[in-house]
ModelCIF file with pLDDT and N, C-alpha, C, O atoms, coordinates in Angstrom:
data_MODEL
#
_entry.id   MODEL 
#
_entity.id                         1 
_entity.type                       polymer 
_entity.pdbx_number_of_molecules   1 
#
_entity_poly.entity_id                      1 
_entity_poly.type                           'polypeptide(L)' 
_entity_poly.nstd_linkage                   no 
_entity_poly.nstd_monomer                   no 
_entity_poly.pdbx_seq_one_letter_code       
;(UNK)(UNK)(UNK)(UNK)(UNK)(UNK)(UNK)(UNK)(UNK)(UNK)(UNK)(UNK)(UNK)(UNK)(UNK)(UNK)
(UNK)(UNK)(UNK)(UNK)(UNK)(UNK)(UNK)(UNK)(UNK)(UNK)(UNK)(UNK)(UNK)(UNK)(UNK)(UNK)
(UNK)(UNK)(UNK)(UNK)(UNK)(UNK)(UNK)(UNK)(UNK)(UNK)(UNK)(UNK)(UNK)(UNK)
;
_entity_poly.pdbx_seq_one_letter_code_can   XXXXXXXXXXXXXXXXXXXXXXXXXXXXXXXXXXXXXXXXXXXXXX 
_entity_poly.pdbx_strand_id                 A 
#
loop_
_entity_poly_seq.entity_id 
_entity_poly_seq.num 
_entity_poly_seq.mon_id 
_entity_poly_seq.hetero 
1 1  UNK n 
1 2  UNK n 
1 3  UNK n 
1 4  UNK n 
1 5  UNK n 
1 6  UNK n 
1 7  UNK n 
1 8  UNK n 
1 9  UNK n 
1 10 UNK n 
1 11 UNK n 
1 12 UNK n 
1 13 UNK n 
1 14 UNK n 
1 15 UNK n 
1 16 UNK n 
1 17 UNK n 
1 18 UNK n 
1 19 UNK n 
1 20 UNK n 
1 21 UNK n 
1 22 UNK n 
1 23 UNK n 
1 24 UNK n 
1 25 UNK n 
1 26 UNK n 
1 27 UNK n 
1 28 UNK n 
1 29 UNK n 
1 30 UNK n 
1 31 UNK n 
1 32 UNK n 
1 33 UNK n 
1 34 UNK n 
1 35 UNK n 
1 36 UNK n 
1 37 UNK n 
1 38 UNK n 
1 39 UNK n 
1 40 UNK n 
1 41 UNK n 
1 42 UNK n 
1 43 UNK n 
1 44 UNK n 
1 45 UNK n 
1 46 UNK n 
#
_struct_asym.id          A 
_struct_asym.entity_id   1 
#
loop_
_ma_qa_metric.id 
_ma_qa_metric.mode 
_ma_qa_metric.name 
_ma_qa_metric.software_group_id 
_ma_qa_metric.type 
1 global pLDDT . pLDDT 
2 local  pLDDT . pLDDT 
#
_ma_qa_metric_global.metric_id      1 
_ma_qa_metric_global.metric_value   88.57 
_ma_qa_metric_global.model_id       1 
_ma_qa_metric_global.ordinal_id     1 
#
loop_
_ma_qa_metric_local.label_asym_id 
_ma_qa_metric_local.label_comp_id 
_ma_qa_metric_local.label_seq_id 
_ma_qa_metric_local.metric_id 
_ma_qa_metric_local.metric_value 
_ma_qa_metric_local.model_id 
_ma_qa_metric_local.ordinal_id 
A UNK 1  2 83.00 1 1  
A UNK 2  2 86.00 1 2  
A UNK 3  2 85.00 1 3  
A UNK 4  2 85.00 1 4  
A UNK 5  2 86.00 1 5  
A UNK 6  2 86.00 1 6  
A UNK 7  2 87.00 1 7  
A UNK 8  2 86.00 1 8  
A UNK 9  2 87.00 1 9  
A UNK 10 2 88.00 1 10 
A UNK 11 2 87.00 1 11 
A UNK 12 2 86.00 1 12 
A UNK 13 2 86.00 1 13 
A UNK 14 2 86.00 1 14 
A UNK 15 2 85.00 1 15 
A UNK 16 2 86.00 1 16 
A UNK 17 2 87.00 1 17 
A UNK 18 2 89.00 1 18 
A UNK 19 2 88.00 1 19 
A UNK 20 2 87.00 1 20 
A UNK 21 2 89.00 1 21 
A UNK 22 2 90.00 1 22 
A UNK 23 2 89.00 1 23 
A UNK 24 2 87.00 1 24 
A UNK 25 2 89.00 1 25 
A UNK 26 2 91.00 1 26 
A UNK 27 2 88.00 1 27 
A UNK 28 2 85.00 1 28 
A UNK 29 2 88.00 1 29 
A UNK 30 2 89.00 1 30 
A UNK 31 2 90.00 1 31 
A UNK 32 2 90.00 1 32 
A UNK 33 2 92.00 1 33 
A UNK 34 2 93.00 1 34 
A UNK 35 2 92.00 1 35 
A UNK 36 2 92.00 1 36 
A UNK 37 2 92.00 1 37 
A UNK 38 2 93.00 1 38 
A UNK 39 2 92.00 1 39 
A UNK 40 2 91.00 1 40 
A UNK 41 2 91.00 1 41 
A UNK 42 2 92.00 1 42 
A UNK 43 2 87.00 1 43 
A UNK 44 2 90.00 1 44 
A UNK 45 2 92.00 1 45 
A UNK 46 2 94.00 1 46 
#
loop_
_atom_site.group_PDB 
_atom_site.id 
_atom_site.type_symbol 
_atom_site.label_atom_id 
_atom_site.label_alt_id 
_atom_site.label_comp_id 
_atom_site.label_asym_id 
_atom_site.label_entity_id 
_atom_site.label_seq_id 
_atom_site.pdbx_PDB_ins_code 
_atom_site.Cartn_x 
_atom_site.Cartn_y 
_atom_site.Cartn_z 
_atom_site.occupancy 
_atom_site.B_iso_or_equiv 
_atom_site.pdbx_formal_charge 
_atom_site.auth_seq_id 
_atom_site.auth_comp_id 
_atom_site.auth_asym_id 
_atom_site.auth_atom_id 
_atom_site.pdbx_PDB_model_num 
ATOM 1   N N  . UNK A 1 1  ? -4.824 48.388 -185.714 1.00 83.00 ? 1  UNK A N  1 
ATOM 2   C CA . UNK A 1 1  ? -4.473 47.538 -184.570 1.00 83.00 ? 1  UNK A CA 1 
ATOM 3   C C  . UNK A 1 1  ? -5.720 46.747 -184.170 1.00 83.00 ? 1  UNK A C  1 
ATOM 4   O O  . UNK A 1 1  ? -6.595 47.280 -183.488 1.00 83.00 ? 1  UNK A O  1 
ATOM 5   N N  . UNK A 1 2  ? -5.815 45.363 -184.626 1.00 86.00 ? 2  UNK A N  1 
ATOM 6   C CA . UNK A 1 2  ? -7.328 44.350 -184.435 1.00 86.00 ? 2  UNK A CA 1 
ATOM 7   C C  . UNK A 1 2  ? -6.571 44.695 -182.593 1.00 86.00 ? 2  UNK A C  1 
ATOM 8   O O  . UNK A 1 2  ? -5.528 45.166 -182.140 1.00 86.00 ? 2  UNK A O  1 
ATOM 9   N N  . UNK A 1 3  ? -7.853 44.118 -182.051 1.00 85.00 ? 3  UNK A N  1 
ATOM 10  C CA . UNK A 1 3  ? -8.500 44.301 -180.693 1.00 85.00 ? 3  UNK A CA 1 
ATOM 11  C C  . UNK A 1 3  ? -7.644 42.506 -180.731 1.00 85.00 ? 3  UNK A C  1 
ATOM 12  O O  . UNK A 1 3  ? -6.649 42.159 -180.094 1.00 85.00 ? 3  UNK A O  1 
ATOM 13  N N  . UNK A 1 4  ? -8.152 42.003 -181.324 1.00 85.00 ? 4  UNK A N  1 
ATOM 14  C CA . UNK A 1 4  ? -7.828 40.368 -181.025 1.00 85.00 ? 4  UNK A CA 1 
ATOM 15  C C  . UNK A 1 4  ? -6.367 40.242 -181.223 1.00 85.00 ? 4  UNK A C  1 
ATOM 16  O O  . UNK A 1 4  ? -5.651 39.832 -180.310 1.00 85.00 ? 4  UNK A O  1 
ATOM 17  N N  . UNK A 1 5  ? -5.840 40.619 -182.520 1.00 86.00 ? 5  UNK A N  1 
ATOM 18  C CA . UNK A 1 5  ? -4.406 41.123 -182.770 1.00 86.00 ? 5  UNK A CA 1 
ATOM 19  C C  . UNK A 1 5  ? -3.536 41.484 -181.092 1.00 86.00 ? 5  UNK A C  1 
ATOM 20  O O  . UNK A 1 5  ? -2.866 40.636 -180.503 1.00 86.00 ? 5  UNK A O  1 
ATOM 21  N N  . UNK A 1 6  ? -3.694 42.465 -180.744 1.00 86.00 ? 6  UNK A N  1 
ATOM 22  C CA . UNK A 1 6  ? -3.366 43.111 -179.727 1.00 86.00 ? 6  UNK A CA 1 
ATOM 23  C C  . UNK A 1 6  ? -3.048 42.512 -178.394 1.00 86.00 ? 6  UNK A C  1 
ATOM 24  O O  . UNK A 1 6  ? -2.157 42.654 -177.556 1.00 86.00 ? 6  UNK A O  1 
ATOM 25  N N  . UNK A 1 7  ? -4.502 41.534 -178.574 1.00 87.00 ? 7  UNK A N  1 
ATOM 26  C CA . UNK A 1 7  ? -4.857 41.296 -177.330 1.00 87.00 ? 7  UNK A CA 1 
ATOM 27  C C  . UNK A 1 7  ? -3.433 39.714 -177.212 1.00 87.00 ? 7  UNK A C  1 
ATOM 28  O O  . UNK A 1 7  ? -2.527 39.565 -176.393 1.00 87.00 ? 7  UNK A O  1 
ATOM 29  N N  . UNK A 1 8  ? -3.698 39.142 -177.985 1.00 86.00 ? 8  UNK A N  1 
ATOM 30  C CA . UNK A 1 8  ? -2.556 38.110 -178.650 1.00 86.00 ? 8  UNK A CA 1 
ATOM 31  C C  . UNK A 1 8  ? -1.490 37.969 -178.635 1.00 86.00 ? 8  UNK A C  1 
ATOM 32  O O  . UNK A 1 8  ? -0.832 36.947 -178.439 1.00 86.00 ? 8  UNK A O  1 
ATOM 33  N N  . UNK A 1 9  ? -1.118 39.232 -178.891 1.00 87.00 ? 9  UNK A N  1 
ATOM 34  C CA . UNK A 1 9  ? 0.661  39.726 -178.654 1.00 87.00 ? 9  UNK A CA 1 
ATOM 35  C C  . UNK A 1 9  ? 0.925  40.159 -177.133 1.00 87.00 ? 9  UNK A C  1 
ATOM 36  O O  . UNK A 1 9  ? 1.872  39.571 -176.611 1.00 87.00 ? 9  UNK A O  1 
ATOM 37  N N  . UNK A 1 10 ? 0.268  41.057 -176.363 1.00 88.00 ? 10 UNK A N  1 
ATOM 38  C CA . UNK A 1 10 ? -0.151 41.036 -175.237 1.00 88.00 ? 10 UNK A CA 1 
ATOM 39  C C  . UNK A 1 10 ? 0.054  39.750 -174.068 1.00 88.00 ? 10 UNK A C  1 
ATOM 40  O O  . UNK A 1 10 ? 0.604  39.730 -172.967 1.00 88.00 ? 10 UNK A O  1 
ATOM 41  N N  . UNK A 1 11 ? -0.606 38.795 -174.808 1.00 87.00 ? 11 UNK A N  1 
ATOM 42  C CA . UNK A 1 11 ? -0.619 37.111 -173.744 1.00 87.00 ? 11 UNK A CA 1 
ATOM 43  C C  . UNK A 1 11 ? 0.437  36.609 -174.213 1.00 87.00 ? 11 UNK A C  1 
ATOM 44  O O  . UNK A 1 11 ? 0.839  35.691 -173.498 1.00 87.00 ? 11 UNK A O  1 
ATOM 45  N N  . UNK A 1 12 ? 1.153  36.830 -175.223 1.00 86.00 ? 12 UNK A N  1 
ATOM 46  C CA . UNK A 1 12 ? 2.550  35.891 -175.674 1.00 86.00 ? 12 UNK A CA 1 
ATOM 47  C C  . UNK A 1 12 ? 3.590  35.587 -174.476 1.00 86.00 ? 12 UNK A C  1 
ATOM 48  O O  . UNK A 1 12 ? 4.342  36.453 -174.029 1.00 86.00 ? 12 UNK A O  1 
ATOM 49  N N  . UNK A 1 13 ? 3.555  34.567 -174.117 1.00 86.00 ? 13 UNK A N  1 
ATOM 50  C CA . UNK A 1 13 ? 4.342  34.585 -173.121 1.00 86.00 ? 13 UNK A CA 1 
ATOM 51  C C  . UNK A 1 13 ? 5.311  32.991 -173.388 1.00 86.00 ? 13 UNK A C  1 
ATOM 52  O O  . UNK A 1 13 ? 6.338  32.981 -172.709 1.00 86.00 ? 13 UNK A O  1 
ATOM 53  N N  . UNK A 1 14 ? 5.116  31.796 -174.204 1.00 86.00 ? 14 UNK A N  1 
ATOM 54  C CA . UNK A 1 14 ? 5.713  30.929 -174.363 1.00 86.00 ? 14 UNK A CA 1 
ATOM 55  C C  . UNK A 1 14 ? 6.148  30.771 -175.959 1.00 86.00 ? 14 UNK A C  1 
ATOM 56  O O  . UNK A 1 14 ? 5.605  31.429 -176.846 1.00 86.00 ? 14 UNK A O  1 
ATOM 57  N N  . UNK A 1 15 ? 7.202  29.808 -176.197 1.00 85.00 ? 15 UNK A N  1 
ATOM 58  C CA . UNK A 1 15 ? 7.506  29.839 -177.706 1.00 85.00 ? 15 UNK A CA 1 
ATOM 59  C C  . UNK A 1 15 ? 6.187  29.053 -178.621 1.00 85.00 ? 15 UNK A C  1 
ATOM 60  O O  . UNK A 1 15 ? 6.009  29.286 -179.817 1.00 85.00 ? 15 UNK A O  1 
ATOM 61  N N  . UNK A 1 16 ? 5.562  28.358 -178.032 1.00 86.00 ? 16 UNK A N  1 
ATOM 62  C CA . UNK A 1 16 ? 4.600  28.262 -178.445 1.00 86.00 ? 16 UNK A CA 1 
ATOM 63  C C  . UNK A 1 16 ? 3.297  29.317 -178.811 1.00 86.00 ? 16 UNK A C  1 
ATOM 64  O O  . UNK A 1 16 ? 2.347  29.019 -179.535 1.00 86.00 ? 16 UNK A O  1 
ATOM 65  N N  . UNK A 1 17 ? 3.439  30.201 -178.344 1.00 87.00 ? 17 UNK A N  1 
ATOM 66  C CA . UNK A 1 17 ? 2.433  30.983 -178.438 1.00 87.00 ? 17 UNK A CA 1 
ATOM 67  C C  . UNK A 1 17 ? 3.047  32.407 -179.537 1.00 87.00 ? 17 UNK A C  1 
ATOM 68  O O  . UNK A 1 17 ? 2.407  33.191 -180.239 1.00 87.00 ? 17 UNK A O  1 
ATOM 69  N N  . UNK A 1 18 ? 4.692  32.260 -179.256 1.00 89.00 ? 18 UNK A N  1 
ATOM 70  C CA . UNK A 1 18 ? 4.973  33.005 -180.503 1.00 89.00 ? 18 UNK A CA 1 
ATOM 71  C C  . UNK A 1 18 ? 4.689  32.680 -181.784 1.00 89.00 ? 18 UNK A C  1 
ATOM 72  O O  . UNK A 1 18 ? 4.486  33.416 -182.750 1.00 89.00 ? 18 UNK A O  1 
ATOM 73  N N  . UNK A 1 19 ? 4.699  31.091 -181.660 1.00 88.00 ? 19 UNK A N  1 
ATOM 74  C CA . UNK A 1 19 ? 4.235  30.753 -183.432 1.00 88.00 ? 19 UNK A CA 1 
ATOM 75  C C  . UNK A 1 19 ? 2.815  30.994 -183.205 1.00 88.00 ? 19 UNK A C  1 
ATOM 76  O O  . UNK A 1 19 ? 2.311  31.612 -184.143 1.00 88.00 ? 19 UNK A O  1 
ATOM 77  N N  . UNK A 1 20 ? 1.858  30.653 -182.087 1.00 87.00 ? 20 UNK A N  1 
ATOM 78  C CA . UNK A 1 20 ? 0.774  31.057 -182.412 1.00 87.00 ? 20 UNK A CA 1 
ATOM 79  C C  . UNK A 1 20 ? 0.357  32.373 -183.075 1.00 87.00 ? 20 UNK A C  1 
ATOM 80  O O  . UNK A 1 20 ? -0.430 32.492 -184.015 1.00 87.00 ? 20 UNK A O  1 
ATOM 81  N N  . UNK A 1 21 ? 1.208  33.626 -182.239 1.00 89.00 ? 21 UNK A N  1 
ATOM 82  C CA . UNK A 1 21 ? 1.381  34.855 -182.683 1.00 89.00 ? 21 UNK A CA 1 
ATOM 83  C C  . UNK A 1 21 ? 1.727  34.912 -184.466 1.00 89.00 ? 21 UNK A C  1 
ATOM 84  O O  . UNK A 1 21 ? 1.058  35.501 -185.316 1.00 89.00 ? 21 UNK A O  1 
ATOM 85  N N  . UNK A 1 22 ? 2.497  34.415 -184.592 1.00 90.00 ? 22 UNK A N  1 
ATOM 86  C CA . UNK A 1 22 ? 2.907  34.684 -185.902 1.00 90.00 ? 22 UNK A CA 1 
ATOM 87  C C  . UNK A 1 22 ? 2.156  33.647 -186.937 1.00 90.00 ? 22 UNK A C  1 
ATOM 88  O O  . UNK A 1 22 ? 2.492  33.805 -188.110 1.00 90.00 ? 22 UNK A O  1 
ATOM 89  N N  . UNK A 1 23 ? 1.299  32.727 -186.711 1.00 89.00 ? 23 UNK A N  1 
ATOM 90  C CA . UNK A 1 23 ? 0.066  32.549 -188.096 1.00 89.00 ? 23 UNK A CA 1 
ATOM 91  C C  . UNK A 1 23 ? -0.476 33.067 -188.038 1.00 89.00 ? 23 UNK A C  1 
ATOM 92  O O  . UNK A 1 23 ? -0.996 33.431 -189.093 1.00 89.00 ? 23 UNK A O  1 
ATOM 93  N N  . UNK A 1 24 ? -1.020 33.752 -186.564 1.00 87.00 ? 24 UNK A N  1 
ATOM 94  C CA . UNK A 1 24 ? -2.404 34.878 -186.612 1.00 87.00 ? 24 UNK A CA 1 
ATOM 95  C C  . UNK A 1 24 ? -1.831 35.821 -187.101 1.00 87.00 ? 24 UNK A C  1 
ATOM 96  O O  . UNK A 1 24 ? -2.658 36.731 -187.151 1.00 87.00 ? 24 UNK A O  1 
ATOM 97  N N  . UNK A 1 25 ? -0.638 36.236 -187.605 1.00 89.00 ? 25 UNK A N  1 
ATOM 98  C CA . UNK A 1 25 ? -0.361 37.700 -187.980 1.00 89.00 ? 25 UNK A CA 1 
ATOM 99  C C  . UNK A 1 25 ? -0.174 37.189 -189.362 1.00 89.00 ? 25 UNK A C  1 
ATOM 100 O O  . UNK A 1 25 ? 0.006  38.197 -190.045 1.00 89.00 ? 25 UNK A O  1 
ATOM 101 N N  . UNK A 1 26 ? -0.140 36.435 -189.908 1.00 91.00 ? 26 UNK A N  1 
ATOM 102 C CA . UNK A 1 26 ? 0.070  35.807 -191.402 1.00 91.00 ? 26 UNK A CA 1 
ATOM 103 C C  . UNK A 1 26 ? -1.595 35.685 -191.698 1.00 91.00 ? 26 UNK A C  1 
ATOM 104 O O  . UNK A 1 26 ? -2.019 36.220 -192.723 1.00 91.00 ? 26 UNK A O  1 
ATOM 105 N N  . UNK A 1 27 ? -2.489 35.016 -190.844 1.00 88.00 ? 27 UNK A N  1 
ATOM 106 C CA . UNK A 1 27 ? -3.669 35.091 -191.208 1.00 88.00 ? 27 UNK A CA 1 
ATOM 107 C C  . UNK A 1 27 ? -4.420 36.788 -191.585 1.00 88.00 ? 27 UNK A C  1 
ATOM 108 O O  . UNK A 1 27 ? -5.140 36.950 -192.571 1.00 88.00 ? 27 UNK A O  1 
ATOM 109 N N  . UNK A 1 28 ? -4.165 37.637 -190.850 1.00 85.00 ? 28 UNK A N  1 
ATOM 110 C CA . UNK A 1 28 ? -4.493 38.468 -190.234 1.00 85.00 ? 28 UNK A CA 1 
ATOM 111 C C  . UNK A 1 28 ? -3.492 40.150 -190.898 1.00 85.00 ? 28 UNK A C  1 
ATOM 112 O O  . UNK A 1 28 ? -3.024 41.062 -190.216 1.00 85.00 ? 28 UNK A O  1 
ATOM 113 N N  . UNK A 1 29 ? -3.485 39.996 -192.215 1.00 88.00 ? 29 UNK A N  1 
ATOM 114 C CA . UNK A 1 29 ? -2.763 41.260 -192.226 1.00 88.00 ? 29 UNK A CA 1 
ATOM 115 C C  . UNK A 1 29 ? -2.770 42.792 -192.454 1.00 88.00 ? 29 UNK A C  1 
ATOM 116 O O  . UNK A 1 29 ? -3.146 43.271 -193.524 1.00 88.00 ? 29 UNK A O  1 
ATOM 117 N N  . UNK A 1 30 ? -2.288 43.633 -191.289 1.00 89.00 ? 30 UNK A N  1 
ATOM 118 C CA . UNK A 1 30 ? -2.755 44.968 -190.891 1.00 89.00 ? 30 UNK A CA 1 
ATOM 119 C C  . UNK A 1 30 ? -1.110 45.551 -190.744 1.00 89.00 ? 30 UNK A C  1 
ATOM 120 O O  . UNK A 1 30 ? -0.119 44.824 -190.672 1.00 89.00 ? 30 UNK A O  1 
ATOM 121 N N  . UNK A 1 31 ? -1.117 46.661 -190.728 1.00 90.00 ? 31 UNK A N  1 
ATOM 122 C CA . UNK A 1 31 ? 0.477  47.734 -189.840 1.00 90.00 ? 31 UNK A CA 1 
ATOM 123 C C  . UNK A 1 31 ? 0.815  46.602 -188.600 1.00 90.00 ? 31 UNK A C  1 
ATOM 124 O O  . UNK A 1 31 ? 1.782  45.848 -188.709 1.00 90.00 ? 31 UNK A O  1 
ATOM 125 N N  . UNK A 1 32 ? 0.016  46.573 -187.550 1.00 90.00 ? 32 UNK A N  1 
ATOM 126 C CA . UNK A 1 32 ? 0.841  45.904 -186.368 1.00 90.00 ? 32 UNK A CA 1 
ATOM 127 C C  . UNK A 1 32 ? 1.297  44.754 -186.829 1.00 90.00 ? 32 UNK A C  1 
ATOM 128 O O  . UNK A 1 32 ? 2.509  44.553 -186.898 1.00 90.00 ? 32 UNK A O  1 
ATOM 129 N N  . UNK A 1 33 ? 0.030  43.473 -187.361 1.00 92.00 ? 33 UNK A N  1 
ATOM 130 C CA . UNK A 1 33 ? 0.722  42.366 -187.937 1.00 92.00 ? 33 UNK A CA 1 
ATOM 131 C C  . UNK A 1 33 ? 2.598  42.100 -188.790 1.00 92.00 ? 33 UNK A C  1 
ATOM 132 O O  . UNK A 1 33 ? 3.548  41.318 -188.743 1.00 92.00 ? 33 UNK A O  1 
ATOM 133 N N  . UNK A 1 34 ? 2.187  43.283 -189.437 1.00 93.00 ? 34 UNK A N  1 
ATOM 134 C CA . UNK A 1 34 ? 3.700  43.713 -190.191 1.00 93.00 ? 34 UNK A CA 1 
ATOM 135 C C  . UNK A 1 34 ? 5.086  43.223 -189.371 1.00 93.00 ? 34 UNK A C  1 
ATOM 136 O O  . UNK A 1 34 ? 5.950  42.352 -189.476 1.00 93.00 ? 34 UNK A O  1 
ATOM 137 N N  . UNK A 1 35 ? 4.703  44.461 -188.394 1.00 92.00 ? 35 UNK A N  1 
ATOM 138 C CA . UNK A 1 35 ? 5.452  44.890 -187.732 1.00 92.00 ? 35 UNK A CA 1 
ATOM 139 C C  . UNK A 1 35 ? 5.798  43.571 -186.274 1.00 92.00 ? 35 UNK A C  1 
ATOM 140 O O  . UNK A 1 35 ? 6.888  43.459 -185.713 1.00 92.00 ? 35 UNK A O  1 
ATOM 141 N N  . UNK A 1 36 ? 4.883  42.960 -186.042 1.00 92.00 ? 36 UNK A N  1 
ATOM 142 C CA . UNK A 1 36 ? 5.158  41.706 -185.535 1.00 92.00 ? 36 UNK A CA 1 
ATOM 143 C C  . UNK A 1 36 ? 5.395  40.605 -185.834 1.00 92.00 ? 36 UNK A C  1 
ATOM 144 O O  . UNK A 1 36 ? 5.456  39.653 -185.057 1.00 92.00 ? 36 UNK A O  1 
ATOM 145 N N  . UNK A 1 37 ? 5.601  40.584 -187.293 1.00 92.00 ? 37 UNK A N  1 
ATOM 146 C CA . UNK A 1 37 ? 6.320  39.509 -188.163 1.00 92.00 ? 37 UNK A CA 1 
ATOM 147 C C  . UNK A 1 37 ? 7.552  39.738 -188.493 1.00 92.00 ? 37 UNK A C  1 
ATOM 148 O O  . UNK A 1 37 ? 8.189  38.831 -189.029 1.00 92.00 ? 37 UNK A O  1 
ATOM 149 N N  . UNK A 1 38 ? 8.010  40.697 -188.305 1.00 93.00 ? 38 UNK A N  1 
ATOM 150 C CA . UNK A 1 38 ? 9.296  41.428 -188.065 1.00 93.00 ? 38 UNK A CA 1 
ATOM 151 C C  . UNK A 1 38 ? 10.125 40.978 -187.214 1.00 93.00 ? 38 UNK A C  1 
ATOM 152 O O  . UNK A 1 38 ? 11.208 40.413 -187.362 1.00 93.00 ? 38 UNK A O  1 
ATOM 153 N N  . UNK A 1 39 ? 9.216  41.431 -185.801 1.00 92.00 ? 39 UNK A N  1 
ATOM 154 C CA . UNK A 1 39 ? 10.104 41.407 -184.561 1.00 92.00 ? 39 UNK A CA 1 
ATOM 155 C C  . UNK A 1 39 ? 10.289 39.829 -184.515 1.00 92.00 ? 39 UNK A C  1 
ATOM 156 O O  . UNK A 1 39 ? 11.261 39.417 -183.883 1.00 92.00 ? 39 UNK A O  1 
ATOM 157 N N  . UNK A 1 40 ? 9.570  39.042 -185.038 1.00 91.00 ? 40 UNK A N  1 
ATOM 158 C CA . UNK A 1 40 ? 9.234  37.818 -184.566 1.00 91.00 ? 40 UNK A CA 1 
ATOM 159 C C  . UNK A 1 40 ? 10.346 36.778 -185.545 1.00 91.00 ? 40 UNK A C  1 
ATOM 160 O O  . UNK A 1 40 ? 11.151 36.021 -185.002 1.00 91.00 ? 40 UNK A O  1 
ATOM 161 N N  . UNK A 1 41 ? 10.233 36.887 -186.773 1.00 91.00 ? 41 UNK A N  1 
ATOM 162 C CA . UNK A 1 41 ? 11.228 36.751 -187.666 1.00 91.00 ? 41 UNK A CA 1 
ATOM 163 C C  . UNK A 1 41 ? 12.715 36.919 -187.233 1.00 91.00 ? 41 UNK A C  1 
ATOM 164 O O  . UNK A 1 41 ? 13.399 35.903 -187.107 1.00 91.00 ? 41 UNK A O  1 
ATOM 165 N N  . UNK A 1 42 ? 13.216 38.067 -187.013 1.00 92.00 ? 42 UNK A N  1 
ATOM 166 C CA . UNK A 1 42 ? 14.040 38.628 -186.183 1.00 92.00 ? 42 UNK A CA 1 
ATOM 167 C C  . UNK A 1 42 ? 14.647 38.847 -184.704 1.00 92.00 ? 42 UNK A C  1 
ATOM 168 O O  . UNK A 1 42 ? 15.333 39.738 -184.203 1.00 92.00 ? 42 UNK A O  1 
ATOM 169 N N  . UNK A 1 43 ? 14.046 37.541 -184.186 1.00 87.00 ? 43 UNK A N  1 
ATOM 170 C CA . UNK A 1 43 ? 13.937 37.237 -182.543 1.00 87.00 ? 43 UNK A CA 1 
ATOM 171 C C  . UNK A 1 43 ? 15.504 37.354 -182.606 1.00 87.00 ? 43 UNK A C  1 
ATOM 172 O O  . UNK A 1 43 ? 16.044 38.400 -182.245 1.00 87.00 ? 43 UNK A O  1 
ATOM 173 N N  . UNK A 1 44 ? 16.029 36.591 -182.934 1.00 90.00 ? 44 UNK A N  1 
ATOM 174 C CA . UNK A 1 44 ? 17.361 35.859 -182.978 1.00 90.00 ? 44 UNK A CA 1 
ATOM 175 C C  . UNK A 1 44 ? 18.605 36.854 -183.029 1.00 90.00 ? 44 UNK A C  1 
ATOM 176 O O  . UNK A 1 44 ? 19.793 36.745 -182.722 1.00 90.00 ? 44 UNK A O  1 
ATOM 177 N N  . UNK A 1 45 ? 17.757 37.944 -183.589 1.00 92.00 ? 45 UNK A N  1 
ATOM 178 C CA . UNK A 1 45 ? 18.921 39.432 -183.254 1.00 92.00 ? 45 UNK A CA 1 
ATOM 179 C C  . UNK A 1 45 ? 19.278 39.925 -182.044 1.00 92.00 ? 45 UNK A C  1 
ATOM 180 O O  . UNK A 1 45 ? 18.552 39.526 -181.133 1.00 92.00 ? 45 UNK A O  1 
ATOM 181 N N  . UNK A 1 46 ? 20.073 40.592 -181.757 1.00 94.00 ? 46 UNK A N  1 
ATOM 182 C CA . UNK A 1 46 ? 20.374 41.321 -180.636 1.00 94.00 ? 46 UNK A CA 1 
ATOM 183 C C  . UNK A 1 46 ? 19.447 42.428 -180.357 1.00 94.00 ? 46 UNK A C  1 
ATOM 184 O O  . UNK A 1 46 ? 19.623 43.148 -179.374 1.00 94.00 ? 46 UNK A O  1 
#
């Protein structure tokens, strides 16, 4: 779990900042990244 990672997903608060979220997790790949390319990919689900 990066500190910067964390901190990132944490401040997500506009759709803009979800794509921000999700190149840094494409740049950036660890378990959480994974797992937040997931949720993020998968917004659109219930």
């Amino acid at each position: 779990i990066p500190t910067n990672l964390a901190t990132a997903a944490a401040e997500c608060q506009s759709e803009n900042d979800v794509e921000n979220l999700r190149q840094y997790c494409i740049a950036e790949p660890c378990p959480l990244s994974r797992l937040l390319l997931l949720a993020i990919e998968h917004r659109e689900w219930p």
